[in-house]
N, C-alpha and C. Protein backbone atom coordinates (compact mmCIF):
# COMPACT_ATOMS: atom_id res chain seq x y z
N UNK A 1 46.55 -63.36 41.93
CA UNK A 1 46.16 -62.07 42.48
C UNK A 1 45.37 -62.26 43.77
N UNK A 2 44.62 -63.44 43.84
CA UNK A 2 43.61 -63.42 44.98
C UNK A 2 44.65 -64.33 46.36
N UNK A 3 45.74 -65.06 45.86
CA UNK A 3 46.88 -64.76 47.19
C UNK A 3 47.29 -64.20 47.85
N UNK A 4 47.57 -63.78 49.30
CA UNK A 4 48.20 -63.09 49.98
C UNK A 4 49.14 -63.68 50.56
N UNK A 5 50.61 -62.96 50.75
CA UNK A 5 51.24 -63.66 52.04
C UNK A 5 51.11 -64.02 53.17
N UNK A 6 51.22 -65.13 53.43
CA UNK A 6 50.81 -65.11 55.22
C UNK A 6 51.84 -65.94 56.45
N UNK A 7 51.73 -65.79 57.15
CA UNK A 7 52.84 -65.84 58.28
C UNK A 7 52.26 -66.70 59.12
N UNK A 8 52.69 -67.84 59.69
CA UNK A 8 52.03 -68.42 61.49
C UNK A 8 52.79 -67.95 61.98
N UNK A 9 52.18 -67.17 63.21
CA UNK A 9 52.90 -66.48 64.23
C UNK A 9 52.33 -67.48 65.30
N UNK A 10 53.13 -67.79 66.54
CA UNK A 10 52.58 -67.99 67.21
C UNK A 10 52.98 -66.95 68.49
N UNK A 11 51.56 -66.49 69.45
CA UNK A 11 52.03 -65.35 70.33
C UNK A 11 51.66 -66.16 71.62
N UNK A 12 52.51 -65.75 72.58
CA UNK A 12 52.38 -66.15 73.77
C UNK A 12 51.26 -66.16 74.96
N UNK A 13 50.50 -66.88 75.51
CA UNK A 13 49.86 -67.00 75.95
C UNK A 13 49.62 -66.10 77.74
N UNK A 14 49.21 -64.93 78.34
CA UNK A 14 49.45 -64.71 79.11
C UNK A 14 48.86 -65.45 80.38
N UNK A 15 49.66 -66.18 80.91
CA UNK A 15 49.33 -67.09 82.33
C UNK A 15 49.58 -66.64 83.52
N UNK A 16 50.17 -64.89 83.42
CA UNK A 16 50.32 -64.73 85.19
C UNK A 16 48.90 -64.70 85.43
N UNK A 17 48.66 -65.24 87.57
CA UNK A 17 47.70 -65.31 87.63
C UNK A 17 47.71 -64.86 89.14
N UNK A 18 46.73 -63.99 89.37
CA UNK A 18 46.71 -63.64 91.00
C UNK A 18 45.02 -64.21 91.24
N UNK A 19 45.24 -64.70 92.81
CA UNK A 19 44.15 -65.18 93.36
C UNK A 19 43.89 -64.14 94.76
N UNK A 20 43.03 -63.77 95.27
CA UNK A 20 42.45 -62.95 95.68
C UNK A 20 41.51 -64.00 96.73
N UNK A 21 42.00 -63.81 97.98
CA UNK A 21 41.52 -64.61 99.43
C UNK A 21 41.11 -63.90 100.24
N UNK A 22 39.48 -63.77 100.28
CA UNK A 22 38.75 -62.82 101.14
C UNK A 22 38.62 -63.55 102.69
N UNK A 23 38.78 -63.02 103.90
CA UNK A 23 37.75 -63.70 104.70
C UNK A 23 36.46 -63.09 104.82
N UNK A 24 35.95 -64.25 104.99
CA UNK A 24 34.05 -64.26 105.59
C UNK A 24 33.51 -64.59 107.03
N UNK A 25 34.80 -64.28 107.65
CA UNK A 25 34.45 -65.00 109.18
C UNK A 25 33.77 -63.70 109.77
N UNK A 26 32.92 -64.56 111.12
CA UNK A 26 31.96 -63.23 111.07
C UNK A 26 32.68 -62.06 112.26
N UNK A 27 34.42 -62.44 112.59
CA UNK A 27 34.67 -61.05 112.88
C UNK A 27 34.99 -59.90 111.62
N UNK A 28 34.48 -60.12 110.64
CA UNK A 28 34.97 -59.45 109.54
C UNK A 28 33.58 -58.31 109.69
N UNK A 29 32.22 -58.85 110.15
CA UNK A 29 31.13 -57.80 110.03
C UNK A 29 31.52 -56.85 110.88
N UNK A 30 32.67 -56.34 112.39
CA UNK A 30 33.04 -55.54 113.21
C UNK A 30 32.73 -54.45 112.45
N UNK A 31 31.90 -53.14 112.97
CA UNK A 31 32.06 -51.88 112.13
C UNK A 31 33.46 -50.78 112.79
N UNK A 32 34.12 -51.17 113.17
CA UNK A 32 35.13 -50.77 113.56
C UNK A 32 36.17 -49.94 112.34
N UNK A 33 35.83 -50.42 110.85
CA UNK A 33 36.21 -49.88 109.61
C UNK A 33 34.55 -50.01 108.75
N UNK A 34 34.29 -48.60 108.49
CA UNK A 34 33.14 -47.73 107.77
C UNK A 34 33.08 -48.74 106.80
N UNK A 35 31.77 -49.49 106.03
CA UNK A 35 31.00 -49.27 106.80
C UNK A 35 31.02 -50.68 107.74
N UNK A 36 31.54 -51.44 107.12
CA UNK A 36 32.31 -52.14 108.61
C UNK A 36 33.31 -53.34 107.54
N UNK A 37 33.92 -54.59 108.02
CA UNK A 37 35.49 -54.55 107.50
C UNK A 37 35.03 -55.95 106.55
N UNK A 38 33.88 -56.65 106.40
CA UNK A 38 33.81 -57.11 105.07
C UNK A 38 33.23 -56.31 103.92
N UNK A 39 32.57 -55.25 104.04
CA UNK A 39 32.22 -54.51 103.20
C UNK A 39 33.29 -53.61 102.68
N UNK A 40 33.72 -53.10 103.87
CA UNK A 40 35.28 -52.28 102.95
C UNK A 40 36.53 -53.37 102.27
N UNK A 41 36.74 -54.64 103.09
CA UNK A 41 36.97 -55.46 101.90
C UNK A 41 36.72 -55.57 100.32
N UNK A 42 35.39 -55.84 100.43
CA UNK A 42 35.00 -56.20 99.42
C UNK A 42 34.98 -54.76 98.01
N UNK A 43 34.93 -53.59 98.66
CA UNK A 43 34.68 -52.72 97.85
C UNK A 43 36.63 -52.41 97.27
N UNK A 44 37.11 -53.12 98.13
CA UNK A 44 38.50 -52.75 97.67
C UNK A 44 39.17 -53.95 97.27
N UNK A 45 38.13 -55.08 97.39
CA UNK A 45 38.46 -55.93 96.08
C UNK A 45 37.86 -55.75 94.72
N UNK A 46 36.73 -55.46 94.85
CA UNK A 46 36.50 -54.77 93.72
C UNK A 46 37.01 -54.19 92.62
N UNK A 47 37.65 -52.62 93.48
CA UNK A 47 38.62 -51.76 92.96
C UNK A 47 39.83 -52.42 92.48
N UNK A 48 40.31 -53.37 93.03
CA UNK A 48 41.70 -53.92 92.56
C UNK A 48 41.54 -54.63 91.70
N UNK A 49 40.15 -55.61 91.15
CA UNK A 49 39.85 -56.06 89.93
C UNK A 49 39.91 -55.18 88.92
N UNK A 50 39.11 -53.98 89.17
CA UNK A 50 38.72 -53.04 88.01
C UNK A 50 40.45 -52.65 88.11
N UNK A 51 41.34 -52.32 88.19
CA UNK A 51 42.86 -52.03 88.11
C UNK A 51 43.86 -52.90 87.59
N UNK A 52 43.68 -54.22 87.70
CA UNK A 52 44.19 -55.49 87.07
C UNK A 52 44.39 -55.40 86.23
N UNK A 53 45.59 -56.00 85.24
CA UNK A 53 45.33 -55.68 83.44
C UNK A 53 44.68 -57.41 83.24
N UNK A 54 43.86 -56.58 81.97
CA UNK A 54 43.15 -57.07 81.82
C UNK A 54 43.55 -58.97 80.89
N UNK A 55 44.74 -59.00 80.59
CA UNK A 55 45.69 -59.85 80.65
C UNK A 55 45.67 -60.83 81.46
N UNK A 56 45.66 -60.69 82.55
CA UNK A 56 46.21 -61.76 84.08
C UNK A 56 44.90 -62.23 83.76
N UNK A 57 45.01 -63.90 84.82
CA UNK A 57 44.40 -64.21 84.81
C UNK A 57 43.66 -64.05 86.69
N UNK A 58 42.64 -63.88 87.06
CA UNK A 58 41.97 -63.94 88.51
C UNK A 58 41.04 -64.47 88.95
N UNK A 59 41.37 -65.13 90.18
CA UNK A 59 40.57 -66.37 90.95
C UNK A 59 40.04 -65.43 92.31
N UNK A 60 39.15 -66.33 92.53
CA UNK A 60 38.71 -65.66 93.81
C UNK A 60 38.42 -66.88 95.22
N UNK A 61 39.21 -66.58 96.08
CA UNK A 61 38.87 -67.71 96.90
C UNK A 61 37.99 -66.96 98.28
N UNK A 62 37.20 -67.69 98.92
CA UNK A 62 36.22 -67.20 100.15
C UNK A 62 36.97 -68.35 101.11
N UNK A 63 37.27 -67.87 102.41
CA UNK A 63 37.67 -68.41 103.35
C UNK A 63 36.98 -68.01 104.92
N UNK A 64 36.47 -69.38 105.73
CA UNK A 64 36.18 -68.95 107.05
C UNK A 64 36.33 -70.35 107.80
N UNK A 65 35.41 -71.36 107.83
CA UNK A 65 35.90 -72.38 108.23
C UNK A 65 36.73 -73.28 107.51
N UNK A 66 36.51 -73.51 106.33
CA UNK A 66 37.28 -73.46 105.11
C UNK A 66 37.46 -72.90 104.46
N UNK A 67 38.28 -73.18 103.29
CA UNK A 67 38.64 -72.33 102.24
C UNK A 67 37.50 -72.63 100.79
N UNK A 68 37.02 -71.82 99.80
CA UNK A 68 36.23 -72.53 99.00
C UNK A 68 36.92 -71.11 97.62
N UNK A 69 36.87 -72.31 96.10
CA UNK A 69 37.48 -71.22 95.33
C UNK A 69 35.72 -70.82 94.76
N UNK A 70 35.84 -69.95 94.65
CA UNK A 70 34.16 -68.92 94.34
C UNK A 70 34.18 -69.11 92.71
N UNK A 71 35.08 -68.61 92.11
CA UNK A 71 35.72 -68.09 90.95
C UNK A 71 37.12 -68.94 90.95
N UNK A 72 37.62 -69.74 89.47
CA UNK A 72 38.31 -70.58 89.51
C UNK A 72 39.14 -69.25 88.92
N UNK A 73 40.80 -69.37 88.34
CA UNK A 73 41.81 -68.27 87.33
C UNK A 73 40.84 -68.17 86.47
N UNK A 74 40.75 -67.12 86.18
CA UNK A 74 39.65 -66.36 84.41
C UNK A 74 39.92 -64.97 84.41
N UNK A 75 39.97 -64.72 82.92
CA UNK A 75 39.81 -63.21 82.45
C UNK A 75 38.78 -62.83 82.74
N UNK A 76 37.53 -63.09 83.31
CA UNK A 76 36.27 -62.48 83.13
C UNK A 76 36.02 -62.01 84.23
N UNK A 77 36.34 -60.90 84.39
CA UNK A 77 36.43 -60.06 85.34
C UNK A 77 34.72 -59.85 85.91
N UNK A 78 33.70 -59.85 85.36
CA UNK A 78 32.10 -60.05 85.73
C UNK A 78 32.27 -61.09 86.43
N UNK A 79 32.57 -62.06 86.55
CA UNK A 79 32.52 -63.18 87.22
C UNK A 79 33.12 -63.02 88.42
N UNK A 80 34.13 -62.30 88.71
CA UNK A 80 35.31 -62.24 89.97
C UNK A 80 34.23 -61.36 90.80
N UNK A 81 33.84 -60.25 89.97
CA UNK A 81 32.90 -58.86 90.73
C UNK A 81 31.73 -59.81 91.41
N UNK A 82 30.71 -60.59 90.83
CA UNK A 82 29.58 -61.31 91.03
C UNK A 82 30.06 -62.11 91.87
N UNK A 83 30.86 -62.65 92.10
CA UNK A 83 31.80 -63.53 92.75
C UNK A 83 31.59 -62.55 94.74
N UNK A 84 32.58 -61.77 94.66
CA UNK A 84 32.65 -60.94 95.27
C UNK A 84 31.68 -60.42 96.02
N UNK A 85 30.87 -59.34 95.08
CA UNK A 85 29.03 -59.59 95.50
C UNK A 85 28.47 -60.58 96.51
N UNK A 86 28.60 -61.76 96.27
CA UNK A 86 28.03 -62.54 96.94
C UNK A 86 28.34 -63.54 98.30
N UNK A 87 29.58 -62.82 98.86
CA UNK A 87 29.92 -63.69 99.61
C UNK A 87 28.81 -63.35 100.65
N UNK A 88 29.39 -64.40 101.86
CA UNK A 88 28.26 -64.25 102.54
C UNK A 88 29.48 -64.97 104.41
N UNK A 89 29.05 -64.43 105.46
CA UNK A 89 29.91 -64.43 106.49
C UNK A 89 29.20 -65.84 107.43
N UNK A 90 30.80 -66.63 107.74
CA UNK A 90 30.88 -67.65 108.48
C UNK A 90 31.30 -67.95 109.54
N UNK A 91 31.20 -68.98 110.62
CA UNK A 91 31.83 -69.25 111.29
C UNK A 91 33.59 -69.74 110.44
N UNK A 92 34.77 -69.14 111.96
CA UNK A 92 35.78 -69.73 111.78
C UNK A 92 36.61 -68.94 111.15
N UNK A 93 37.73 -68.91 110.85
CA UNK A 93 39.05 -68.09 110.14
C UNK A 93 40.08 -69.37 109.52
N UNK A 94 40.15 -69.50 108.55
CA UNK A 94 40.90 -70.55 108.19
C UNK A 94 41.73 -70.15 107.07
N UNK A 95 42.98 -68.86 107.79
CA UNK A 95 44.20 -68.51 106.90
C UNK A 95 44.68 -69.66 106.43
N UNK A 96 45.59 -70.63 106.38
CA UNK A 96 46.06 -71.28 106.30
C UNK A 96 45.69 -72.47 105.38
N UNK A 97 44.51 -72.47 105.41
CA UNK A 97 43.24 -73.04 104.01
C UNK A 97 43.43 -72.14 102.85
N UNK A 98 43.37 -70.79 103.09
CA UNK A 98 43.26 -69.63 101.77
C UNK A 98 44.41 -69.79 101.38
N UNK A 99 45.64 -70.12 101.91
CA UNK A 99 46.98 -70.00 100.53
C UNK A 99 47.02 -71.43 100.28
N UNK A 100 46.69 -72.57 100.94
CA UNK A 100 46.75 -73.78 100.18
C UNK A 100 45.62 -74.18 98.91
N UNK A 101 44.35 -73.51 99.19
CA UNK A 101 43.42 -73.85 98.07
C UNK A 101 43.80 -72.47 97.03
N UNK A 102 43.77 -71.34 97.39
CA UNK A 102 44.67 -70.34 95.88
C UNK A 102 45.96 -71.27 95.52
N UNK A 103 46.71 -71.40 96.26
CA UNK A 103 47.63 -72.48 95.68
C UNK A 103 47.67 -73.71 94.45
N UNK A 104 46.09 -74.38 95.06
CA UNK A 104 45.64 -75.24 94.11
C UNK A 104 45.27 -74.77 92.85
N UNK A 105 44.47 -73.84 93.19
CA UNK A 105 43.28 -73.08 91.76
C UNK A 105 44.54 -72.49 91.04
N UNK A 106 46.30 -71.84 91.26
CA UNK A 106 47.11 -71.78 90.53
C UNK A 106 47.87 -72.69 89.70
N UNK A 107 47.88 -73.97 90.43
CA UNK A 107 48.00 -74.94 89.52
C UNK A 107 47.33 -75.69 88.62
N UNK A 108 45.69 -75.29 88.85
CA UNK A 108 44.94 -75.39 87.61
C UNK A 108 45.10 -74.75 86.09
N UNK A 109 45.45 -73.86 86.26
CA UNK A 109 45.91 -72.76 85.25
C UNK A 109 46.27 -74.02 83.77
N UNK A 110 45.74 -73.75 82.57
CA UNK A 110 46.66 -74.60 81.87
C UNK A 110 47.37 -74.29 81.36
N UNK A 111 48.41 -75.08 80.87
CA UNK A 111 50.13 -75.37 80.61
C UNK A 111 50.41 -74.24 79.09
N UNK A 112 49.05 -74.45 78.29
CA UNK A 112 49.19 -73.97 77.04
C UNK A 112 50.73 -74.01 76.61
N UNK A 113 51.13 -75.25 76.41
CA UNK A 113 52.63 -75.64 75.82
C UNK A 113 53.68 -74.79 76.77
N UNK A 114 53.31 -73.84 77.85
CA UNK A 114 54.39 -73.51 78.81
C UNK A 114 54.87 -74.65 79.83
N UNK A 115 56.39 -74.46 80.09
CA UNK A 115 56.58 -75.37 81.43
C UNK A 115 56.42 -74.92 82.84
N UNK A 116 56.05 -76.24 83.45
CA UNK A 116 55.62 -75.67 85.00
C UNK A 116 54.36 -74.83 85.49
N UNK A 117 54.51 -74.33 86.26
CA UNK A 117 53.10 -73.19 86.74
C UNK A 117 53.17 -71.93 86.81
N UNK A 118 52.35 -70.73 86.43
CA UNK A 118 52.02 -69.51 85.53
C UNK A 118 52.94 -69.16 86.91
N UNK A 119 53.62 -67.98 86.58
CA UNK A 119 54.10 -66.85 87.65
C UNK A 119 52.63 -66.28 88.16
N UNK A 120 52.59 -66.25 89.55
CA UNK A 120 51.45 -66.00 90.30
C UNK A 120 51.65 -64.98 91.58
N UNK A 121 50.59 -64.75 92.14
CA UNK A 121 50.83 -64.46 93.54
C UNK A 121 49.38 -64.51 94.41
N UNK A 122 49.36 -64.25 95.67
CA UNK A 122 47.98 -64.47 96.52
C UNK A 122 47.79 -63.01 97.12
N UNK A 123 46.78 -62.38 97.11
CA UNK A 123 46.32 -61.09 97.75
C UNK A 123 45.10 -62.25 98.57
N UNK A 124 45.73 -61.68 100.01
CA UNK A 124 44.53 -62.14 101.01
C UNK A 124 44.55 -61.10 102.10
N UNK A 125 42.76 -60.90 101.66
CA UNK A 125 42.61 -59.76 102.75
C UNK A 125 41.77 -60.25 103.93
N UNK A 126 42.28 -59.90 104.86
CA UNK A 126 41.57 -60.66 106.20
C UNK A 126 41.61 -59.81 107.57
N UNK A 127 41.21 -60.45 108.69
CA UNK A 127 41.81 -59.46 110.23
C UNK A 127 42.54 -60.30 111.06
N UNK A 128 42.67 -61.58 110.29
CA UNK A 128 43.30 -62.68 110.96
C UNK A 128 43.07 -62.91 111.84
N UNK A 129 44.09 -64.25 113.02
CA UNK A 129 43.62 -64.45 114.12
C UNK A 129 43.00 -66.15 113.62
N UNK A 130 44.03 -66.96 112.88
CA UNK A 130 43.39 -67.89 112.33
C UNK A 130 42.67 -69.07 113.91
N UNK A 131 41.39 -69.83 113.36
CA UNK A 131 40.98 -70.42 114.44
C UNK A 131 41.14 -71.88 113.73
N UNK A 132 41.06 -72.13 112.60
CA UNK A 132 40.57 -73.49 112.05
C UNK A 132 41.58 -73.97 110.99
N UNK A 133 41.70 -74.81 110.90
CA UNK A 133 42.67 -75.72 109.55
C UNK A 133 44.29 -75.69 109.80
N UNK A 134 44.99 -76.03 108.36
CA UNK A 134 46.21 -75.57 108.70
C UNK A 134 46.49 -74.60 108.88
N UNK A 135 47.86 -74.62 109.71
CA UNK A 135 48.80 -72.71 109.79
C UNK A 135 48.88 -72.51 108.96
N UNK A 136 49.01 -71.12 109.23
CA UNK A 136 49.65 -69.94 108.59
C UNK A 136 51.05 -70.29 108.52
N UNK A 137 51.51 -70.59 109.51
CA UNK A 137 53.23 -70.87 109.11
C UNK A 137 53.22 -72.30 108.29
N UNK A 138 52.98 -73.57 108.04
CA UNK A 138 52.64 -74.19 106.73
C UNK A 138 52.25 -73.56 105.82
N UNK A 139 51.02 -73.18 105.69
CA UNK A 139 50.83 -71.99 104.50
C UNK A 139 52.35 -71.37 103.89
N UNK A 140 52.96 -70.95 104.61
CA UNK A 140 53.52 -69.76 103.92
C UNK A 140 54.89 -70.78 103.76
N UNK A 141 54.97 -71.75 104.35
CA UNK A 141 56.46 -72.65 103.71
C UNK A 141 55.81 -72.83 102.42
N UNK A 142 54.74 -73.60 102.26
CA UNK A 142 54.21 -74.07 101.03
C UNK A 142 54.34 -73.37 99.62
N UNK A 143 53.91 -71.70 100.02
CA UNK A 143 53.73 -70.61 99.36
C UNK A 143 54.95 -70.36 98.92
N UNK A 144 56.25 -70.11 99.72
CA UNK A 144 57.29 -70.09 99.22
C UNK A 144 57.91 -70.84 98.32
N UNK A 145 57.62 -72.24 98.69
CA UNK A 145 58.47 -73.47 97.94
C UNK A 145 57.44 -73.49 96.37
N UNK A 146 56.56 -73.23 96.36
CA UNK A 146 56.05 -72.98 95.03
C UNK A 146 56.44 -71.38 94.48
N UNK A 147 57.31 -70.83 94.87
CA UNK A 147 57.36 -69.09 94.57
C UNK A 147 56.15 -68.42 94.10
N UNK A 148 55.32 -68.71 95.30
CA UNK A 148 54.29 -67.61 94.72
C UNK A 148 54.11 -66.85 96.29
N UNK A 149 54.25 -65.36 96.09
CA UNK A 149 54.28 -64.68 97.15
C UNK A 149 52.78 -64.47 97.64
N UNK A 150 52.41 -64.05 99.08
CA UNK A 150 51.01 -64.22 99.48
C UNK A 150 51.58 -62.37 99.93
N UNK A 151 50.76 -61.41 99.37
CA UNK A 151 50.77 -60.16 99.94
C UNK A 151 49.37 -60.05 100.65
N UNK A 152 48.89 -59.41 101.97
CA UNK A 152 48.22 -59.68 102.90
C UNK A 152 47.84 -58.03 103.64
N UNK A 153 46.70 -58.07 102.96
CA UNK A 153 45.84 -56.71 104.07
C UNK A 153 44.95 -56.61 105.11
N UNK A 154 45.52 -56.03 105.70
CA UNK A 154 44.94 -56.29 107.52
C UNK A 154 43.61 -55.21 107.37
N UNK A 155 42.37 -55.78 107.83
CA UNK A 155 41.41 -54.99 107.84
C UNK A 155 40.76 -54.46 109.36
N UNK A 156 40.70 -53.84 109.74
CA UNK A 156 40.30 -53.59 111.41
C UNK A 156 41.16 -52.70 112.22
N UNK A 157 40.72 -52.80 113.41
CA UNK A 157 41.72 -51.97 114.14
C UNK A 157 41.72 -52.58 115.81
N UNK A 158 42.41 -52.82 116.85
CA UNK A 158 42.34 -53.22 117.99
C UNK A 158 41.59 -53.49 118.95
N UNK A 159 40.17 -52.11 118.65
CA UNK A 159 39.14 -51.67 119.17
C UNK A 159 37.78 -52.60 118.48
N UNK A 160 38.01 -53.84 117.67
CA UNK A 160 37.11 -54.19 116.79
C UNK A 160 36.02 -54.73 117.72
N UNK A 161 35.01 -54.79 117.55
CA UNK A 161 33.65 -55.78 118.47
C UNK A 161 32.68 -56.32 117.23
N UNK A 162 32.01 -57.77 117.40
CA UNK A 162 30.92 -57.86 116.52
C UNK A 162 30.05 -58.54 118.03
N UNK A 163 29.13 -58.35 117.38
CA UNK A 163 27.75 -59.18 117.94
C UNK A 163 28.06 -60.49 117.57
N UNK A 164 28.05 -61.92 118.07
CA UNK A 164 28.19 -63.47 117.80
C UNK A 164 26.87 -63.95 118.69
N UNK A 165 25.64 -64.24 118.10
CA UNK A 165 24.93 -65.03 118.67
C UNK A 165 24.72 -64.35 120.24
N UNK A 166 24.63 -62.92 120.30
CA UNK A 166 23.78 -62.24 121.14
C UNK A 166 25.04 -61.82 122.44
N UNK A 167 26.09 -62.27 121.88
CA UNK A 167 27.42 -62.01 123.20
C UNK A 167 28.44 -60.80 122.21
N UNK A 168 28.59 -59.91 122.57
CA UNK A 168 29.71 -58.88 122.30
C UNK A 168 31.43 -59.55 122.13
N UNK A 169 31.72 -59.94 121.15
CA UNK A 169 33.16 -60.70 121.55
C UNK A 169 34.08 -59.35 120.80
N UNK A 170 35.46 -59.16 121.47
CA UNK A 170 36.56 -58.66 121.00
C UNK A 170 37.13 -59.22 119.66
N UNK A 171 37.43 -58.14 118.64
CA UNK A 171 37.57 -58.92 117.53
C UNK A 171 39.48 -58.03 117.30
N UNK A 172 39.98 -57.68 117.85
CA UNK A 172 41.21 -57.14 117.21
C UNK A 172 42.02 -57.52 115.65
N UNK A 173 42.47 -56.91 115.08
CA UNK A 173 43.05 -57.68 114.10
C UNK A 173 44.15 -58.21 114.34
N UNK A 174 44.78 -59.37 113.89
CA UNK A 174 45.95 -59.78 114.21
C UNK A 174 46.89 -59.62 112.72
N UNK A 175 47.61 -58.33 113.34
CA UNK A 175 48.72 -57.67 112.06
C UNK A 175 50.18 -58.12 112.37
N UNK A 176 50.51 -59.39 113.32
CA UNK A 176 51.77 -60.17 113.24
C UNK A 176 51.23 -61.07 112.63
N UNK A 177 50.57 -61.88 112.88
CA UNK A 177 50.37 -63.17 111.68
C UNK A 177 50.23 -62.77 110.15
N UNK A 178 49.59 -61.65 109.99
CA UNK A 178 48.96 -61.19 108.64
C UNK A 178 50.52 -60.75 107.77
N UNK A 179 51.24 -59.73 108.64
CA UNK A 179 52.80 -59.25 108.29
C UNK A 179 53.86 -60.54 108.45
N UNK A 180 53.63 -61.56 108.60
CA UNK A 180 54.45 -62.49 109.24
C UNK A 180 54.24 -63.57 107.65
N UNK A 181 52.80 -64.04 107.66
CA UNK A 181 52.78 -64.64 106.48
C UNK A 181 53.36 -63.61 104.83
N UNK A 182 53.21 -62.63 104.69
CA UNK A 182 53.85 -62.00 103.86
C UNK A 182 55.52 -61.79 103.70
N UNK A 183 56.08 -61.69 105.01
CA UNK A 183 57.46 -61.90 104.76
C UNK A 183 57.98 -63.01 104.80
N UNK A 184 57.47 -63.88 105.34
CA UNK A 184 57.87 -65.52 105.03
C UNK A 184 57.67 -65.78 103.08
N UNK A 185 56.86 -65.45 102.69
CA UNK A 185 56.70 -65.32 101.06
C UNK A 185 56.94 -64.38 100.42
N UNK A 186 57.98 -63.40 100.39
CA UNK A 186 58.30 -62.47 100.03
C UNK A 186 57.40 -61.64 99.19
N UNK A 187 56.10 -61.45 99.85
CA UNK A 187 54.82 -60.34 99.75
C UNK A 187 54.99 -58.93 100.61
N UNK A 188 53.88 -58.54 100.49
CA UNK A 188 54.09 -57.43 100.99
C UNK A 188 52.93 -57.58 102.31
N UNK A 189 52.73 -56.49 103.41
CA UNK A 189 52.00 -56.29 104.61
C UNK A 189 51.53 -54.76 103.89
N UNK A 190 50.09 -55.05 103.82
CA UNK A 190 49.53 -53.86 104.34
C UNK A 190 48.55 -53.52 105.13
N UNK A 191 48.15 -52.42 105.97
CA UNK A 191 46.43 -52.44 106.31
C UNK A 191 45.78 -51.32 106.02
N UNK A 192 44.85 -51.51 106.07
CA UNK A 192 43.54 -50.91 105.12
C UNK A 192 43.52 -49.78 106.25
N UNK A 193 43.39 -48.76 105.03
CA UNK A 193 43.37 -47.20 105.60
C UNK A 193 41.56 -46.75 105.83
């Protein structure tokens, strides 16, 4: 009587995983986008965490002179937000760093008895205009030949300016490189409204 039936099930492990590539370069402080374009970044990375199912797994990478992963793939969505929170703005733009190190932190992911590497993709939001590391066009061969698509939001607008060490520099966004790396990886182009 004190038996029950019981079953091993085994259920599948969910391994898709999106990584999320902010820049921190300091044309990103331009207030050219309210209240200026790392802050509206960041509040709309935010939002796209809180929208995520809660399933996937999400990394967070910070990019300016290099690329650095903040947040490795994890469900713990507190961590991505705190993550986020805290970046902080650098010299340099180094697109081309952000899809090779999300790249990496996707192949960290573990195998949990699956073959190969989790179905993934890269959201990198930036104003582009890379200055430092590898291309963008490496990047995005790379990105492809691993099938993980890099979708890419342009933050700014033509008219951008920041202050750099007491000189006014032109900060435009560059929305051919940004649209360029997305269709080379069959992502998407967008820019921030």
């Amino acid at each position: 009587a004190m038996a029950r039936p019981s079953v091993d099930k085994q259920e599948p492990l969910e391994r898709a995983t999106v990584m999320l590539a902010i820049d921190v370069s300091l044309s990103m402080e331009a207030d050219d986008v309210a209240p200026n374009r790392i802050e509206a970044a960041q509040e709309a990375a935010k939002s796209f965490v809180r929208e995520l199912p809660p399933s996937y797994n999400l990394g967070l990478v910070s990019f300016a002179k290099s690329a650095n992963v903040i947040v490795p793939p994890t469900k713990d969505r507190s961590a991505v937000i705190a993550g986020i929170d805290g970046l902080a703005l650098a010299e340099a733009t180094a697109t081309g760093e952000a899809v090779f190190t999300s790249l990496d932190a996707i192949r960290s992911v573990p195998a949990d008895g699956a073959a190969g590497v989790p179905p993934a993709r890269i959201v990198l939001l930036s104003d582009g205009y890379r200055t430092s590391g590898r291309s963008t066009e490496d990047a995005a061969t790379a990105a492809a030949d691993a099938n993980v698509p890099v979708s890419t939001i342009a933050f700014g607008t033509d008219t951008g300016r920041v202050d750099i060490r007491g000189e006014l520099k032109q900060v435009p966004v560059d929305r051919l490189s940004l649209q360029q790396l997305a269709e080379n990886t069959d992502g998407f182009y967008y820019e921030a409204a």
